[in-house]
Every structure is written in C-alpha cells, then in structure tokens.
PDB file of N, CA and C in Angstrom:
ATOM      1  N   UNK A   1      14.256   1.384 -80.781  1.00  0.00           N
ATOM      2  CA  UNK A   1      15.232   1.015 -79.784  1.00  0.00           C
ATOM      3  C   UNK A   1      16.131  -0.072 -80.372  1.00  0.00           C
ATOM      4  N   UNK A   2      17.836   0.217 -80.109  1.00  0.00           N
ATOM      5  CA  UNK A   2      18.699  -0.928 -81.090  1.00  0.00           C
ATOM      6  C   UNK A   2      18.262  -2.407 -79.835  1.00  0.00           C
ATOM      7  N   UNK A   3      19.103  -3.402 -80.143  1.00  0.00           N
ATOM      8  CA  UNK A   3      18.924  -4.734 -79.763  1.00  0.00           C
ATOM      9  C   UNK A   3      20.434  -4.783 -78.362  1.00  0.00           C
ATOM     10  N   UNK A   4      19.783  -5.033 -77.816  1.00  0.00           N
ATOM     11  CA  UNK A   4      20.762  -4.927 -76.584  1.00  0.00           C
ATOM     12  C   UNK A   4      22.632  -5.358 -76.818  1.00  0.00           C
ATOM     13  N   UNK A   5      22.383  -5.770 -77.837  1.00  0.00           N
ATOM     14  CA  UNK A   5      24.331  -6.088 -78.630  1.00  0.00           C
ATOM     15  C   UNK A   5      24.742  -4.856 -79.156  1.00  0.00           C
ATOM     16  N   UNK A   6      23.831  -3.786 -79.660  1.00  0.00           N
ATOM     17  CA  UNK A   6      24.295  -2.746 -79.837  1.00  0.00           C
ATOM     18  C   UNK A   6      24.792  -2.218 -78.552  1.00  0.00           C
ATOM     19  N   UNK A   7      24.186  -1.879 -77.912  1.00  0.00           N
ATOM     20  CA  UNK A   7      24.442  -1.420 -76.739  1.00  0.00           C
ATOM     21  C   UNK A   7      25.680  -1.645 -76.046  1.00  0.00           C
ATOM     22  N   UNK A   8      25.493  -2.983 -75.781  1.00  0.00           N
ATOM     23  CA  UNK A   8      26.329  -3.744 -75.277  1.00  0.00           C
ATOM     24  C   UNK A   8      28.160  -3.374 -75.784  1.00  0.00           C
ATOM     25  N   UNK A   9      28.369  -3.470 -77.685  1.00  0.00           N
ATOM     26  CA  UNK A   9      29.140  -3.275 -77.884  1.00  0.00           C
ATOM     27  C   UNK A   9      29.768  -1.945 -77.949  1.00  0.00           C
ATOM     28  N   UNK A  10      28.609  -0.829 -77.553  1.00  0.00           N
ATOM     29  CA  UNK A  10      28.982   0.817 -77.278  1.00  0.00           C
ATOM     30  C   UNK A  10      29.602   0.416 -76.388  1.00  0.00           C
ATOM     31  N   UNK A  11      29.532   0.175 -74.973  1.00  0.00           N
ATOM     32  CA  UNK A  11      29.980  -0.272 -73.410  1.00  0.00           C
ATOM     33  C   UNK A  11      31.181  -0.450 -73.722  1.00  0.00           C
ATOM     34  N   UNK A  12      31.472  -1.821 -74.643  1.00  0.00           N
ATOM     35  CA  UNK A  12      32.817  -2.172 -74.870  1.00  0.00           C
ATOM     36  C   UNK A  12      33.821  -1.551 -75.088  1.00  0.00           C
ATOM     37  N   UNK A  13      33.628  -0.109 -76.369  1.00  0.00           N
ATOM     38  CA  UNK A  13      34.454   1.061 -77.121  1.00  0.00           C
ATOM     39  C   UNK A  13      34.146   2.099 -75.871  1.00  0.00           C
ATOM     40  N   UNK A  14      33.296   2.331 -74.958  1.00  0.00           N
ATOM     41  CA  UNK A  14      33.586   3.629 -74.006  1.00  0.00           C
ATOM     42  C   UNK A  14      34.285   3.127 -72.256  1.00  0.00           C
ATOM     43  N   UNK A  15      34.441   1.856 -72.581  1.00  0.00           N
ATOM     44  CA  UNK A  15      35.062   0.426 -71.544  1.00  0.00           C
ATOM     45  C   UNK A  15      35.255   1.944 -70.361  1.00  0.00           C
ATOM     46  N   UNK A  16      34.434   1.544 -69.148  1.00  0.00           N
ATOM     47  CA  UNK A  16      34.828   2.653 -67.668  1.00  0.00           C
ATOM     48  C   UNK A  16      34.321   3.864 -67.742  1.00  0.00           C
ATOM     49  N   UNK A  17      33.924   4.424 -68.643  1.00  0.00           N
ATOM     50  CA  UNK A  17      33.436   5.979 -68.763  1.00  0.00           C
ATOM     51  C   UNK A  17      32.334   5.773 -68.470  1.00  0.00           C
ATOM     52  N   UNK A  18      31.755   6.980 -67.203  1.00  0.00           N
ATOM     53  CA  UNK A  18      30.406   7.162 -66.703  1.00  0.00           C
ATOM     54  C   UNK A  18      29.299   7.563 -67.492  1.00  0.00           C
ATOM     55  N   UNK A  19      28.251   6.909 -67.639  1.00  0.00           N
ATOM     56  CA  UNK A  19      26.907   7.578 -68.205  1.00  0.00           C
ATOM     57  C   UNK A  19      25.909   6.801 -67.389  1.00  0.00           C
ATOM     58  N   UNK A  20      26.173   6.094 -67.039  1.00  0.00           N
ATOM     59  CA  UNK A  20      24.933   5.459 -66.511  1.00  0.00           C
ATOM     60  C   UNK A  20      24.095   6.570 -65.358  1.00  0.00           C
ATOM     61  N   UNK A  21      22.720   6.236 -65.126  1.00  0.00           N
ATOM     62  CA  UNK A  21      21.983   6.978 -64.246  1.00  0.00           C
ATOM     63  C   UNK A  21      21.164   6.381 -64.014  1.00  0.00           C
ATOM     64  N   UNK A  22      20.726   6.715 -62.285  1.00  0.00           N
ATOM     65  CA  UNK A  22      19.738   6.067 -61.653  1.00  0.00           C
ATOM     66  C   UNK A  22      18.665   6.849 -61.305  1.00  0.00           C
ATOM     67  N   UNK A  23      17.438   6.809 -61.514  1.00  0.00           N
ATOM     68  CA  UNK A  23      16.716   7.924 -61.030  1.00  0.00           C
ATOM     69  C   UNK A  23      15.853   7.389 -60.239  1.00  0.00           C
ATOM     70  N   UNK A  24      15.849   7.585 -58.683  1.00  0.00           N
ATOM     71  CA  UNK A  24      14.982   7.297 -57.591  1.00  0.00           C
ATOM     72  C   UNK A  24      15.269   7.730 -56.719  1.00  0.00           C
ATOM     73  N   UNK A  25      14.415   6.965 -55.564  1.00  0.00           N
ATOM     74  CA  UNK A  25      14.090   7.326 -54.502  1.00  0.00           C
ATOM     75  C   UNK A  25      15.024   6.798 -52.862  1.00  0.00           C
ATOM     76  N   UNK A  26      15.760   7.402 -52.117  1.00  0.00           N
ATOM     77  CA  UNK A  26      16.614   6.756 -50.957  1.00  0.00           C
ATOM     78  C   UNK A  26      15.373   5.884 -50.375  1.00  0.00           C
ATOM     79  N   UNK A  27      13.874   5.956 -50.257  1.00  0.00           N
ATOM     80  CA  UNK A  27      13.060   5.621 -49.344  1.00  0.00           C
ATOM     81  C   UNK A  27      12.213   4.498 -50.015  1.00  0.00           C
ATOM     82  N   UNK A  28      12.392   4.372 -51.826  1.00  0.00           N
ATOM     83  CA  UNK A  28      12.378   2.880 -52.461  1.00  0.00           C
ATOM     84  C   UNK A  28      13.574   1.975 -52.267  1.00  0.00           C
ATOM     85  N   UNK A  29      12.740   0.603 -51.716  1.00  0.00           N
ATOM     86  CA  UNK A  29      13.496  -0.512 -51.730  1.00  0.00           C
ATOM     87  C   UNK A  29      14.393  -0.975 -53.041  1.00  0.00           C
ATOM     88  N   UNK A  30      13.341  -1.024 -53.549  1.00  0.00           N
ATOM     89  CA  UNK A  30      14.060  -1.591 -55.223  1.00  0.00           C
ATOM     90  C   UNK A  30      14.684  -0.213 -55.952  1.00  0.00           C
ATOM     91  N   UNK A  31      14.662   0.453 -55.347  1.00  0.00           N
ATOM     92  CA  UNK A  31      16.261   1.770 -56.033  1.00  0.00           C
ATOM     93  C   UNK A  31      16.955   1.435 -55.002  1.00  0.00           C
ATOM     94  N   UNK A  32      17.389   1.093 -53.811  1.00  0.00           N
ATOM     95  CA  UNK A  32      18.394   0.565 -53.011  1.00  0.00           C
ATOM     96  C   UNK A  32      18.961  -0.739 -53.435  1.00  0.00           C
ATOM     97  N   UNK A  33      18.142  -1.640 -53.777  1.00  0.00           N
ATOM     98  CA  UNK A  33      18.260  -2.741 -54.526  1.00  0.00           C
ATOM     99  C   UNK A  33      19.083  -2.591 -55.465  1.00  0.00           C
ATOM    100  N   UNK A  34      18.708  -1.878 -56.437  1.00  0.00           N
ATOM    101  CA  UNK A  34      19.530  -1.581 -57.925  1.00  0.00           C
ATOM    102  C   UNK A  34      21.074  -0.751 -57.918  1.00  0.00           C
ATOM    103  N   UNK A  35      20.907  -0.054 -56.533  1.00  0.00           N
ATOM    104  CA  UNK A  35      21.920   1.063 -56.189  1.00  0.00           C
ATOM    105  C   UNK A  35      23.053   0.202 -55.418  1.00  0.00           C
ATOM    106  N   UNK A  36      22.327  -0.975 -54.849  1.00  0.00           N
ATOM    107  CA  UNK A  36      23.413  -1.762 -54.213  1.00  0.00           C
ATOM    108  C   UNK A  36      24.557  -2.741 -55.068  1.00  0.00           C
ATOM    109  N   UNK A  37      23.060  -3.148 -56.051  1.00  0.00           N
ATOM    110  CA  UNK A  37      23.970  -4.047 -57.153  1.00  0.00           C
ATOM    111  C   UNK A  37      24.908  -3.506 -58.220  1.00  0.00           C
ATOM    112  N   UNK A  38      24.820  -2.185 -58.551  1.00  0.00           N
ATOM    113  CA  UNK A  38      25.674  -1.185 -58.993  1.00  0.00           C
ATOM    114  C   UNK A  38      27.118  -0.785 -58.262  1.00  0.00           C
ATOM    115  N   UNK A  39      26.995  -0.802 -56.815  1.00  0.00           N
ATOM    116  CA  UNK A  39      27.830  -0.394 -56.217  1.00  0.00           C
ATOM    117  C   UNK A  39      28.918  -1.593 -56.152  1.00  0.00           C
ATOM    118  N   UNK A  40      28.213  -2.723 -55.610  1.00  0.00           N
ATOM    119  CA  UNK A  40      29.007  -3.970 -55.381  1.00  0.00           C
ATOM    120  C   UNK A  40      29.464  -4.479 -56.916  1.00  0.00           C
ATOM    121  N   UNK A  41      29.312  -4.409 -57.714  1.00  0.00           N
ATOM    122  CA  UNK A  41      29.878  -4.627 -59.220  1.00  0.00           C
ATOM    123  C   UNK A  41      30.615  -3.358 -59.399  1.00  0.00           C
ATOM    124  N   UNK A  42      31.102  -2.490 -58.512  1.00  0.00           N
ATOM    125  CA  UNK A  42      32.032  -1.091 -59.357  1.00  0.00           C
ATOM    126  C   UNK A  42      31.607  -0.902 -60.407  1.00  0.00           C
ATOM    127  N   UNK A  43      30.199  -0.156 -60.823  1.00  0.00           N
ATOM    128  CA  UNK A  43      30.033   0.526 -61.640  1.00  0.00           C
ATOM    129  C   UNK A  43      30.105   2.012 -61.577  1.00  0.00           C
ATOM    130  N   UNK A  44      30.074   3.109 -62.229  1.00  0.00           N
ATOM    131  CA  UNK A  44      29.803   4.489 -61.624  1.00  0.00           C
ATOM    132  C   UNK A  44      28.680   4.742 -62.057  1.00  0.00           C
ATOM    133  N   UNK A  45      28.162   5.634 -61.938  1.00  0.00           N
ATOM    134  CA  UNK A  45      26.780   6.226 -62.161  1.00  0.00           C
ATOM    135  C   UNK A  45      26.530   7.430 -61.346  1.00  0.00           C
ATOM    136  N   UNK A  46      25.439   8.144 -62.116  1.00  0.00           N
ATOM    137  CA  UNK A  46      25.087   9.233 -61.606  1.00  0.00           C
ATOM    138  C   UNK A  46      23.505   8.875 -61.043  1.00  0.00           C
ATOM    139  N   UNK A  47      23.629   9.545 -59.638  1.00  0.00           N
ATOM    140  CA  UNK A  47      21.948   9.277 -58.339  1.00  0.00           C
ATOM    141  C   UNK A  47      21.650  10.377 -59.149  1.00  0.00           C
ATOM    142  N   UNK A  48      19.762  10.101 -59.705  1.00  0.00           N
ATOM    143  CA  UNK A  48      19.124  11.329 -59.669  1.00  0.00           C
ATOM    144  C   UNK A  48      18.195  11.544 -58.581  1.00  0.00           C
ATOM    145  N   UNK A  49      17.793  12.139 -57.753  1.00  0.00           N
ATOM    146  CA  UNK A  49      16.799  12.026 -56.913  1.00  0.00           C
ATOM    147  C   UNK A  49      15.284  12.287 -57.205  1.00  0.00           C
ATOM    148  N   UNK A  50      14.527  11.187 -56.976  1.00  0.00           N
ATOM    149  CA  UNK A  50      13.022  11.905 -57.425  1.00  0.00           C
ATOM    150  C   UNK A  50      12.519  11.503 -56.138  1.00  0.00           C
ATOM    151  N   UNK A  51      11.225  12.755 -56.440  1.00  0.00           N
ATOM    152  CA  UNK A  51      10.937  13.095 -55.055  1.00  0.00           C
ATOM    153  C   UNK A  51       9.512  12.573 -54.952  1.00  0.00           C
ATOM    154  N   UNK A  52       9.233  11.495 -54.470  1.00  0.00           N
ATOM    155  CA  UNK A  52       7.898  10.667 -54.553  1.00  0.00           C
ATOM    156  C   UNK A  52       6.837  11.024 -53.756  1.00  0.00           C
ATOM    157  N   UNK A  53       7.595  11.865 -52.435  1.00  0.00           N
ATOM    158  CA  UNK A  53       6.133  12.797 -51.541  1.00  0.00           C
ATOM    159  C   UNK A  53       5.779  14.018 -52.487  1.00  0.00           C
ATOM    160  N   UNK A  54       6.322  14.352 -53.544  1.00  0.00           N
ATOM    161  CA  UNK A  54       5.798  14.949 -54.208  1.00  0.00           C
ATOM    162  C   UNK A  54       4.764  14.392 -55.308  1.00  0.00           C
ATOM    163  N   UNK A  55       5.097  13.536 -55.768  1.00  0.00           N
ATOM    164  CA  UNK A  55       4.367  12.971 -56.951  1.00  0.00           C
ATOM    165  C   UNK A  55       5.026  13.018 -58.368  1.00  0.00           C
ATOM    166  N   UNK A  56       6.180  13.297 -58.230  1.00  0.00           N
ATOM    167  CA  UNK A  56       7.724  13.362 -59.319  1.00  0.00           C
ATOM    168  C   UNK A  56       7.613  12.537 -60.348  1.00  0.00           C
ATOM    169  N   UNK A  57       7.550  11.572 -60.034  1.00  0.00           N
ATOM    170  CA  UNK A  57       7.509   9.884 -60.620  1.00  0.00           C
ATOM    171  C   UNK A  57       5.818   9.827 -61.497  1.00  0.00           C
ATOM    172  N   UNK A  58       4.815  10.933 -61.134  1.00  0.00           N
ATOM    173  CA  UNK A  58       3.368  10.450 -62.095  1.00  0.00           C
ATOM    174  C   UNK A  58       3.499  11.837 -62.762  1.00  0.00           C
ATOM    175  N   UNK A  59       4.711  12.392 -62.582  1.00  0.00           N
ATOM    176  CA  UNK A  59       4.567  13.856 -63.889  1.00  0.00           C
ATOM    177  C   UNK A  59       3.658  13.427 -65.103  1.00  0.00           C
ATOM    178  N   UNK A  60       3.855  14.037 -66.322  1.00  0.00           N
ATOM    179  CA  UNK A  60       3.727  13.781 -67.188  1.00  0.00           C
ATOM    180  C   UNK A  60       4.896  13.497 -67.932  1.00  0.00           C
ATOM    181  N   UNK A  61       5.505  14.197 -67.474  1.00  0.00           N
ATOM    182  CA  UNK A  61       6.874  14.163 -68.256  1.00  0.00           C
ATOM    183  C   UNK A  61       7.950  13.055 -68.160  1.00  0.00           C
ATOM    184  N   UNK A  62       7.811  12.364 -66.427  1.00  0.00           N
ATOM    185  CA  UNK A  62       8.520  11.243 -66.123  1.00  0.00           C
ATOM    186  C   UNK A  62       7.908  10.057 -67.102  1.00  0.00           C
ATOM    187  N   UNK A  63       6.472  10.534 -66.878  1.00  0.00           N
ATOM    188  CA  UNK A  63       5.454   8.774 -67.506  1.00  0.00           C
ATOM    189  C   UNK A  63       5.901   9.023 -68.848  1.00  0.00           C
ATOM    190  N   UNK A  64       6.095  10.339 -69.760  1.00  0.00           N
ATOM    191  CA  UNK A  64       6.306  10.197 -71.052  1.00  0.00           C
ATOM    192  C   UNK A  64       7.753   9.852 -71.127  1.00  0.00           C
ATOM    193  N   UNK A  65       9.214  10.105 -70.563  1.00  0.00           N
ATOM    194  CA  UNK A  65      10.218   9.941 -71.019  1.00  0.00           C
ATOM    195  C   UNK A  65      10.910   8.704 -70.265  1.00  0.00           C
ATOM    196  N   UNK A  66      10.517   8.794 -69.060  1.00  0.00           N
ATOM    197  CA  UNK A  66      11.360   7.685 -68.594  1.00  0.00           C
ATOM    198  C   UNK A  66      10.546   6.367 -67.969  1.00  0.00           C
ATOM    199  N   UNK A  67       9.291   6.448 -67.362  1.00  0.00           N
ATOM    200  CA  UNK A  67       8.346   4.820 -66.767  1.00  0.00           C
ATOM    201  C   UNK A  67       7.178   5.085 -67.162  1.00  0.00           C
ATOM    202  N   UNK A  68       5.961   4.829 -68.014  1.00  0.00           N
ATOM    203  CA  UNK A  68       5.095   4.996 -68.227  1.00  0.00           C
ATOM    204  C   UNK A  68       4.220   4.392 -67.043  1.00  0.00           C
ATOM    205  N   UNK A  69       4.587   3.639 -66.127  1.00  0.00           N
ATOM    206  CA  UNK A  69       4.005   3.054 -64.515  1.00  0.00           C
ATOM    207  C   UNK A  69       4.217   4.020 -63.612  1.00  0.00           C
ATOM    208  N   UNK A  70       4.829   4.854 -63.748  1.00  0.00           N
ATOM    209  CA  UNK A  70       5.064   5.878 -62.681  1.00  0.00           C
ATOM    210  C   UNK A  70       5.696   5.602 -61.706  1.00  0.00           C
ATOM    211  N   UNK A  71       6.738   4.787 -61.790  1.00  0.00           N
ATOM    212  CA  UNK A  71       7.275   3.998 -60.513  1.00  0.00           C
ATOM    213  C   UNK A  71       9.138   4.237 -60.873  1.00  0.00           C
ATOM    214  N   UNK A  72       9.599   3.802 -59.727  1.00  0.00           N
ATOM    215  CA  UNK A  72      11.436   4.108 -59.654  1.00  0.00           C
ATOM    216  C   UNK A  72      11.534   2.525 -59.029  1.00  0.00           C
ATOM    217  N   UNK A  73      12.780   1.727 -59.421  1.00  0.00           N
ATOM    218  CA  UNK A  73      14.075   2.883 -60.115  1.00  0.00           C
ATOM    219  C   UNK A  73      13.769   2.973 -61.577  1.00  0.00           C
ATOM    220  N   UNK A  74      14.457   4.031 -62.169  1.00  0.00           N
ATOM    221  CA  UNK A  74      14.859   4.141 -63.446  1.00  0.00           C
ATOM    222  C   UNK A  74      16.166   4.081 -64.096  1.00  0.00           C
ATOM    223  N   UNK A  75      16.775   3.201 -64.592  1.00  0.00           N
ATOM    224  CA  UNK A  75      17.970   3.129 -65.046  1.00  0.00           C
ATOM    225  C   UNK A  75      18.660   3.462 -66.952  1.00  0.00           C
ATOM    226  N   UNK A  76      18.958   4.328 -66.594  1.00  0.00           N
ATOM    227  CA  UNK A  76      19.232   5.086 -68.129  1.00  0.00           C
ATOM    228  C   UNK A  76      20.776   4.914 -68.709  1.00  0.00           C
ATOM    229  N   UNK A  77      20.994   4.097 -69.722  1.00  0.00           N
ATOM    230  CA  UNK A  77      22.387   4.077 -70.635  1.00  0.00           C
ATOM    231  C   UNK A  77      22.033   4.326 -71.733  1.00  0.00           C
ATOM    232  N   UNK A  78      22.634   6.068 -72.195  1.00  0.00           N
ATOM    233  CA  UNK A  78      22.304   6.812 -73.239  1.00  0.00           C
ATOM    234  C   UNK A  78      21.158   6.367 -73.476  1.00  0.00           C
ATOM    235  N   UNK A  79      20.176   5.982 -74.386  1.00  0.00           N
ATOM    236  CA  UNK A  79      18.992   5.881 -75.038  1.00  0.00           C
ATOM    237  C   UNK A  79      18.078   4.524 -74.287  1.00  0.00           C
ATOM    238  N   UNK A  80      19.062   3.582 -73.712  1.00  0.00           N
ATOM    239  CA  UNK A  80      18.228   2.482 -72.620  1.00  0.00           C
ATOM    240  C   UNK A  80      17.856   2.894 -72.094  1.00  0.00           C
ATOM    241  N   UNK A  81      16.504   2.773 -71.451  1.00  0.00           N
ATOM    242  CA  UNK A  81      15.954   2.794 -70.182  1.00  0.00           C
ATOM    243  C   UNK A  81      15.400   2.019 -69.642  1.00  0.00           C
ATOM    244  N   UNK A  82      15.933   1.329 -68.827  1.00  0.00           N
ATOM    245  CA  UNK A  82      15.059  -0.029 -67.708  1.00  0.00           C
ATOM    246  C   UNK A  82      14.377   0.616 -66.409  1.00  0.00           C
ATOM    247  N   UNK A  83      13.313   0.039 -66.122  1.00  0.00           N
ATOM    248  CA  UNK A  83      12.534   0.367 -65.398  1.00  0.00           C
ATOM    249  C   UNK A  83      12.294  -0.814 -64.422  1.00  0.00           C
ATOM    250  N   UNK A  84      12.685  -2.278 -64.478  1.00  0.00           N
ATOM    251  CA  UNK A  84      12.378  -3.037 -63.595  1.00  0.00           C
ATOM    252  C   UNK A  84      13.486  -3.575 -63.005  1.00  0.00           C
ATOM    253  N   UNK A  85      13.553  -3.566 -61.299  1.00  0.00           N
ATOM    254  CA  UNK A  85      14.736  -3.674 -60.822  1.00  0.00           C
ATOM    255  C   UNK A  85      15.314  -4.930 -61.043  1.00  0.00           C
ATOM    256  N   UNK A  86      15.070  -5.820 -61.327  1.00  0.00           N
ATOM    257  CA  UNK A  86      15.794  -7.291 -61.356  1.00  0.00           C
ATOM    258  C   UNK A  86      16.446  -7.073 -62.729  1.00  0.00           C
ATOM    259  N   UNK A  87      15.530  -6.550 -63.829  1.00  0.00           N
ATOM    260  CA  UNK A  87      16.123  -6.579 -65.377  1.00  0.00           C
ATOM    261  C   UNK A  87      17.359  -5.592 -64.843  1.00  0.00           C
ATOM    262  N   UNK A  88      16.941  -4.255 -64.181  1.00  0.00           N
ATOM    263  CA  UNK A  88      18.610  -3.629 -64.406  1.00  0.00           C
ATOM    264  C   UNK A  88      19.767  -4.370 -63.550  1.00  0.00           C
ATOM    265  N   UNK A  89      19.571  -4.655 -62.378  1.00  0.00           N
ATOM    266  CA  UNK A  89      20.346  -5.768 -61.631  1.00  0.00           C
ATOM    267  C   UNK A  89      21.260  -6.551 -62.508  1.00  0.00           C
ATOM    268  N   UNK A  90      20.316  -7.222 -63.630  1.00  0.00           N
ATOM    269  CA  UNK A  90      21.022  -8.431 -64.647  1.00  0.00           C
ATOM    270  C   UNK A  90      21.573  -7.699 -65.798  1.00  0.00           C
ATOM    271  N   UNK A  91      21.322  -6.640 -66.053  1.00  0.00           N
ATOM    272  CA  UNK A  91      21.929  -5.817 -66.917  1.00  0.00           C
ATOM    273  C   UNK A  91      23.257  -5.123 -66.164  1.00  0.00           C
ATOM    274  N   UNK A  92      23.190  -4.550 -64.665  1.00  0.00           N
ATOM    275  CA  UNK A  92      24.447  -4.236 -64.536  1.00  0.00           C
ATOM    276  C   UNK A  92      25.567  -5.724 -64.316  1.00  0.00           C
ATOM    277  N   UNK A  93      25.000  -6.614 -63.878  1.00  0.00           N
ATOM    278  CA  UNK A  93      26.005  -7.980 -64.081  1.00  0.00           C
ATOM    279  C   UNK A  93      26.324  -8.173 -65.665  1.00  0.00           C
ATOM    280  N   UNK A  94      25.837  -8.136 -66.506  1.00  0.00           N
ATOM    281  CA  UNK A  94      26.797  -8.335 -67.677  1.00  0.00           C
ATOM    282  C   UNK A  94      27.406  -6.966 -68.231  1.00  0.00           C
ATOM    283  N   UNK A  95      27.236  -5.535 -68.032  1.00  0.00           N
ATOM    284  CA  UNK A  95      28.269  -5.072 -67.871  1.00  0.00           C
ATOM    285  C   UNK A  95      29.591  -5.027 -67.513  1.00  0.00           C
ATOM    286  N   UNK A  96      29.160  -5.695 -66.045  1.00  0.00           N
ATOM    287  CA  UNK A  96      30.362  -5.917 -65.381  1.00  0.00           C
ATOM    288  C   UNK A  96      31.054  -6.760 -65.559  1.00  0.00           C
ATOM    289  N   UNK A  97      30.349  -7.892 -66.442  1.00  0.00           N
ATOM    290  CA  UNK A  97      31.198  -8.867 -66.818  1.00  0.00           C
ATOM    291  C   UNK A  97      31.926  -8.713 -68.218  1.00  0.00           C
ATOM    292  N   UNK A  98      31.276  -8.046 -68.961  1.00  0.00           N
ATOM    293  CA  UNK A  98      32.069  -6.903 -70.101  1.00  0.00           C
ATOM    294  C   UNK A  98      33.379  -6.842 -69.637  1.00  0.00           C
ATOM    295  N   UNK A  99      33.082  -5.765 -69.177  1.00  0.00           N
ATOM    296  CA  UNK A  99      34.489  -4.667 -68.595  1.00  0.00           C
ATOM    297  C   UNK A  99      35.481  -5.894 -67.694  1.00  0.00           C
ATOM    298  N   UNK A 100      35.069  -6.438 -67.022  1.00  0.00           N
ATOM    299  CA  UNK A 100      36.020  -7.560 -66.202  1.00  0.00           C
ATOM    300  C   UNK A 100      36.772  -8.276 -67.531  1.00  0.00           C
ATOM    301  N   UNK A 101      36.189  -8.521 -68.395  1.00  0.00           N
ATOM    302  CA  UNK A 101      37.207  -9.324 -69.678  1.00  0.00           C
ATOM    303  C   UNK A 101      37.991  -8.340 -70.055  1.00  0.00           C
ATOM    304  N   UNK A 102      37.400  -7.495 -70.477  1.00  0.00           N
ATOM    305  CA  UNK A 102      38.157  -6.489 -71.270  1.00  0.00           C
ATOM    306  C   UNK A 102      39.158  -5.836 -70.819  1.00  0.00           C
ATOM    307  N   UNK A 103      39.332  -5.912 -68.976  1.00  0.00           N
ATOM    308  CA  UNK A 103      40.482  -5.462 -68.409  1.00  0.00           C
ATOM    309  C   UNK A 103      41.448  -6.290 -68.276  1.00  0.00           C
ATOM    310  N   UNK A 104      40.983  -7.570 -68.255  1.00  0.00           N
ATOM    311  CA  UNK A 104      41.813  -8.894 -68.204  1.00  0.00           C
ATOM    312  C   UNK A 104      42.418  -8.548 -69.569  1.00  0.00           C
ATOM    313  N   UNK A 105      42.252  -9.063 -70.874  1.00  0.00           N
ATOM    314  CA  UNK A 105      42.730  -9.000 -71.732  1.00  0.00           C
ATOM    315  C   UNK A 105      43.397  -7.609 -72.654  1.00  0.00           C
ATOM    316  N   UNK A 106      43.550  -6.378 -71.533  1.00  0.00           N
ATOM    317  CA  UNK A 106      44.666  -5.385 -71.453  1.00  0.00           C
ATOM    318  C   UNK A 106      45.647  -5.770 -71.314  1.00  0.00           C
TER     319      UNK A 106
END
C-alpha cells in the first residue's frame, strides 16, 4: 500500500473526478456518519449497498477484499480502503481541503 502523499497527490492530477465509494448500510449509523461528512464537504461518490440482514459484510469475499472485521462503512479510493468511520471522515476533510486550494488557485 503507497503512503497516503501518493494518494493524496493522484487526487490533486484527477482534481473533481468521481471514484470514490462507499459501501454500506442506510440502517448503519457510522455509514450515515461518513455519508453525511461526504455530502456536506461536496464530494461525489458512488453508494454501494450492503445488505447486513443478509450477512453481506461476513462474506468471505467482503472480509478478504474490503474489512477483515466484517463491519461497514467501507470507503474505497482506487486501491485505499478505510474502514473506520472517523479515519474516513478526516480523510474526506483533507480532500476537500485539496480541491478547495486547487480551485482557488485556478
């Protein structure tokens, strides 16, 4: 996994273009949480829905690719994946504070 400046400076060169994704639940708090702080910072993103009365979230396939806890939200930028809502929260604030310079200094 690169060091979050990599990342960071991809954001910078694709400045507004959607990739981000959320994968949870309308009926988790902390994916409303994360979905709110996304919204109120104008980010875009794509909702995935997982379906937790099913048991979606303890696949095998979720625990191997995206939370090994079996839990939502999941927040995915290309190859990132955060899994704890406060870390993505503080991760979509310095995005947003990215892109807020970078439109200023257009």
């Amino acid at each position: 996994m690169a060091p979050i400046g990599v990342y960071i400076k991809d954001l910078r060169e694709r400045a507004g273009m959607a990739g981000f994704k959320v994968y949870g639940s309308t009926t988790s708090t902390n994916t409303l949480r994360v979905v709110d702080c996304l919204f109120v910072k104008g980010l875009d993103f794509e909702f995935v829905p997982i379906d937790l009365g099913a048991g979606e979230q303890k696949t095998e396939q979720f625990l191997n690719n995206m939370n090994p806890f079996g839990q939502v939200p999941v927040f995915e930028d290309g190859d990132l994946k955060l899994f704890e809502p406060r870390g993505i929260s503080k991760y979509g604030r310095i995005i947003q504070a990215i892109l807020t310079n970078k439109i200023a200094k257009s």
